[in-house]
C-alpha atoms as a PDB file:
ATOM      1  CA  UNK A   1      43.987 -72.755  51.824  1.00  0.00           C
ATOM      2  CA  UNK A   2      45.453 -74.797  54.607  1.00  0.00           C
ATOM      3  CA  UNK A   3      48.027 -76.885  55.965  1.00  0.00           C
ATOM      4  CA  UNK A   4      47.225 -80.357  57.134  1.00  0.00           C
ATOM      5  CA  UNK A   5      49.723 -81.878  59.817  1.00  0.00           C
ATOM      6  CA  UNK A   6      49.924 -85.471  60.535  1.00  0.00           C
ATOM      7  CA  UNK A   7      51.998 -87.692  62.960  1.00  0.00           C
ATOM      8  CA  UNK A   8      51.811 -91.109  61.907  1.00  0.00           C
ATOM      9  CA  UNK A   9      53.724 -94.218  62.578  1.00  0.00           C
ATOM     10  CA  UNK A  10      56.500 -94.736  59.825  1.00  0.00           C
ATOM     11  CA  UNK A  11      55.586 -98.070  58.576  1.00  0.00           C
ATOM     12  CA  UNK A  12      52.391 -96.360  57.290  1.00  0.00           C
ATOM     13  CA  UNK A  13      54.250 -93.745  55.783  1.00  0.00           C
ATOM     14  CA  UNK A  14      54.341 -95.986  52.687  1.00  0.00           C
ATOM     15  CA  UNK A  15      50.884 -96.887  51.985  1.00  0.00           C
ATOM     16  CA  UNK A  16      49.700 -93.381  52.842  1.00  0.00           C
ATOM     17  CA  UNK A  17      51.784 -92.121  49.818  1.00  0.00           C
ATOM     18  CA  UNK A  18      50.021 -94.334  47.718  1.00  0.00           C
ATOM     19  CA  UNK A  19      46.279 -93.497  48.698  1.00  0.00           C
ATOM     20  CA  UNK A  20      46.768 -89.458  48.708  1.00  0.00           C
ATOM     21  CA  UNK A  21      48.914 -89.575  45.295  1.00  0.00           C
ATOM     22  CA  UNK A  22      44.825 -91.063  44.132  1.00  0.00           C
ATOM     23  CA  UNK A  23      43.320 -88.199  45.077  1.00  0.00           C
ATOM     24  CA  UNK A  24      42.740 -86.033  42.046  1.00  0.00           C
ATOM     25  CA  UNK A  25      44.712 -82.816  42.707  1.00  0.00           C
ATOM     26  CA  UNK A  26      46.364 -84.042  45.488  1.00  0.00           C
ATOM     27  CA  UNK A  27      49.169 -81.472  45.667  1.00  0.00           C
ATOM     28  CA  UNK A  28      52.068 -83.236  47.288  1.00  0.00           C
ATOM     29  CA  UNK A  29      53.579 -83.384  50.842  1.00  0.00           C
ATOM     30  CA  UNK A  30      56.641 -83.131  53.140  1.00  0.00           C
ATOM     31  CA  UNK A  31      57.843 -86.088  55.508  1.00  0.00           C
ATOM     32  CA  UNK A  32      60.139 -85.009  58.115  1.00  0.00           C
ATOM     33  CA  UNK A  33      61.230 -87.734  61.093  1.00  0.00           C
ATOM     34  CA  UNK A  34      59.963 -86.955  64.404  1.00  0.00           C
ATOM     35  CA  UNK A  35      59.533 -88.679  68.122  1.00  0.00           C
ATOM     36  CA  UNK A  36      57.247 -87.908  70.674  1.00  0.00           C
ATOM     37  CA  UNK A  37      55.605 -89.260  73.541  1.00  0.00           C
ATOM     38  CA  UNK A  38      51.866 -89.272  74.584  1.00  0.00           C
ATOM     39  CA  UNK A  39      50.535 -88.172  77.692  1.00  0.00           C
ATOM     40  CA  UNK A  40      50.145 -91.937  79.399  1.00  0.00           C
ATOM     41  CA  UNK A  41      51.616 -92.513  82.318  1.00  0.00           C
ATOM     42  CA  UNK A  42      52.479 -96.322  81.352  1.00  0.00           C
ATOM     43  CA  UNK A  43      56.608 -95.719  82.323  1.00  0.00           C
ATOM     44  CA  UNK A  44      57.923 -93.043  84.012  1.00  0.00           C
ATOM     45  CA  UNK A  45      62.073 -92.821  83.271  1.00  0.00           C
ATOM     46  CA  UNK A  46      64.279 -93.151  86.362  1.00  0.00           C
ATOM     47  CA  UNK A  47      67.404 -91.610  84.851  1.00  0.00           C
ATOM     48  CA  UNK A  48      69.046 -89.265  82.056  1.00  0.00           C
ATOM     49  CA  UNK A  49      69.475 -92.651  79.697  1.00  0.00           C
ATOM     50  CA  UNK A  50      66.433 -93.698  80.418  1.00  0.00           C
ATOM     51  CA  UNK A  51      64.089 -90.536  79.869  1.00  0.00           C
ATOM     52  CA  UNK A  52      66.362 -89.703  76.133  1.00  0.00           C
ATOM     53  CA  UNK A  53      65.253 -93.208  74.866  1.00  0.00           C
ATOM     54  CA  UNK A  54      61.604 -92.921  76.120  1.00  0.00           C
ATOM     55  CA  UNK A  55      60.819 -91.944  72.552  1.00  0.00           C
ATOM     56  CA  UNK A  56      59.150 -93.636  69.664  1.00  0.00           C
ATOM     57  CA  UNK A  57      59.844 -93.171  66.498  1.00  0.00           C
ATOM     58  CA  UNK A  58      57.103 -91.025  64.176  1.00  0.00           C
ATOM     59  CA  UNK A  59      57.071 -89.874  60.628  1.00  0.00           C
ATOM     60  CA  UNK A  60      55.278 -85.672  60.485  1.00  0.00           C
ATOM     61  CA  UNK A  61      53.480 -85.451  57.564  1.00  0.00           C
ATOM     62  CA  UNK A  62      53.081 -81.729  56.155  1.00  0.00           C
ATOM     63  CA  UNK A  63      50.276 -80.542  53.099  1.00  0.00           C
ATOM     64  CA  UNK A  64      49.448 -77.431  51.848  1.00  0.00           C
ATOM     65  CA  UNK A  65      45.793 -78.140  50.160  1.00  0.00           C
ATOM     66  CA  UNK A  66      42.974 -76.436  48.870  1.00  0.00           C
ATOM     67  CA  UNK A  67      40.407 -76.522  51.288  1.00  0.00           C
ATOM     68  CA  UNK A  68      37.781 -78.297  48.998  1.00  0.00           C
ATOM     69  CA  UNK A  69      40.130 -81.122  49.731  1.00  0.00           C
ATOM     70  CA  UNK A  70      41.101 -81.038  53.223  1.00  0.00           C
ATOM     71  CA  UNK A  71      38.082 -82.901  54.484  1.00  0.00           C
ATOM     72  CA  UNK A  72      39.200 -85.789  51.870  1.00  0.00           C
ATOM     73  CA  UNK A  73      42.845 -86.083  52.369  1.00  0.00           C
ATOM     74  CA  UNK A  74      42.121 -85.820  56.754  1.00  0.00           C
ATOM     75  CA  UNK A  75      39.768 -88.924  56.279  1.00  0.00           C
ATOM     76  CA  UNK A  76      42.631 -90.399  53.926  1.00  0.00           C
ATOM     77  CA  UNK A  77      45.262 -89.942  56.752  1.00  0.00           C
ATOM     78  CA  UNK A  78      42.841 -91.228  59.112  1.00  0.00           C
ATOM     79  CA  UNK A  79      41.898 -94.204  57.728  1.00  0.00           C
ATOM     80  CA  UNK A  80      45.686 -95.052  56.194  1.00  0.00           C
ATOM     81  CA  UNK A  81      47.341 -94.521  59.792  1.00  0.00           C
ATOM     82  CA  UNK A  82      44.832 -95.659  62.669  1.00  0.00           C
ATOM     83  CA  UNK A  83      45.685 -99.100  63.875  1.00  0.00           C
ATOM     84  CA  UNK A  84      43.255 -99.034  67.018  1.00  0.00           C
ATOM     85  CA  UNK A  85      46.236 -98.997  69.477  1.00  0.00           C
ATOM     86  CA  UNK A  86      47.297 -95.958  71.431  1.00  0.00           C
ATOM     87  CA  UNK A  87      50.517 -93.796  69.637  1.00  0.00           C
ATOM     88  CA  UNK A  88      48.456 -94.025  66.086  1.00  0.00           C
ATOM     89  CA  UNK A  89      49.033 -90.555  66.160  1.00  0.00           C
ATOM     90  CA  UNK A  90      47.849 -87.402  65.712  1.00  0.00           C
ATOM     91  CA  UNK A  91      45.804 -84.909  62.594  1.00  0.00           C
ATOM     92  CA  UNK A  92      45.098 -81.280  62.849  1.00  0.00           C
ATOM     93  CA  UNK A  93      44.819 -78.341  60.240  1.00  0.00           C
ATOM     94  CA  UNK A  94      45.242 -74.877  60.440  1.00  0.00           C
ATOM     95  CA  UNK A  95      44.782 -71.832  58.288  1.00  0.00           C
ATOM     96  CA  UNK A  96      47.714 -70.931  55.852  1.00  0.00           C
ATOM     97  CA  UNK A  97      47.335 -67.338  54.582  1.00  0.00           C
ATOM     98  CA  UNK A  98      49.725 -67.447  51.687  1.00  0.00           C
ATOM     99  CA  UNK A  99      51.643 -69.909  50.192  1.00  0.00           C
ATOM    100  CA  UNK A 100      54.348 -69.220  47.335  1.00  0.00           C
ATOM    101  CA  UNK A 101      56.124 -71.797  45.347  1.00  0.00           C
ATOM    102  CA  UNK A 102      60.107 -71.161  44.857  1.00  0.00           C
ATOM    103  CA  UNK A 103      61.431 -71.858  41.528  1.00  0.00           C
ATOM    104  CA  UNK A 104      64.224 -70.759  40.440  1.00  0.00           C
ATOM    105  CA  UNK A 105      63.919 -67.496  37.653  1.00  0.00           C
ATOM    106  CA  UNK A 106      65.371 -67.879  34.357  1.00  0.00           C
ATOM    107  CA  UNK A 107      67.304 -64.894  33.136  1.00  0.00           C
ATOM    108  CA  UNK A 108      66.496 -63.218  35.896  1.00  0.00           C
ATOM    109  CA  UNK A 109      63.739 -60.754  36.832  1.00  0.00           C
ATOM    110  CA  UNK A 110      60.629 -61.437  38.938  1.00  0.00           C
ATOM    111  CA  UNK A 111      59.185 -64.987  38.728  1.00  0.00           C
ATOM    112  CA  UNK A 112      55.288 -65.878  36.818  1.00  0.00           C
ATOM    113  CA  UNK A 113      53.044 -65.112  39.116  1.00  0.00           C
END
């Protein structure tokens, strides 16, 4: 099992939804708002107000997948988010060890495994 982790531009966010939800057993994700900055030297902040706004806006993508599918949904998030410009963002994946779901128990006791 592992975890793929994307950073993607949020007007992507949209369309990306739609081509992982057509992936047979795709097995959901969590969105989370980021920012970040990349290592280009294009502006370089001369003050405090300056250096909190030199920012842009990104949308963190988080699965927990199978890893028969990993391959599949990384060339998904690829393909959905690149744009050719720099600040497309960034994939990775790394190793998940366990993963439980949380639902809540029913008259108590220990949850179905």
């Amino acid at each position: 099992m592992k975890e793929i982790r994307a950073v993607i531009r949020p007007q992507k966010l949209g369309r990306l939804r739609e081509v992982l939800r057509a992936v047979p057993g795709f097995p959901g994700m969590t969105i989370s708002r980021a920012q970040g900055c990349g290592s280009s030297v294009r502006h370089i902040p001369h003050n405090v107000k300056e250096e909190l706004v030199d920012f842009t806006d990104k949308v963190r993508v988080e699965i927990i997948a199978p890893d028969e599918l990993v391959d599949v949904l990384v060339d998904r998030i690829v393909q959905v988010a690149a744009t050719g410009q720099t600040g497309d963002g960034l994939v990775w994946v790394v190793e998940v060890q366990r993963a439980v779901f949380v639902r809540k128990v029913m008259g108590g006791g220990t949850p179905p495994a």
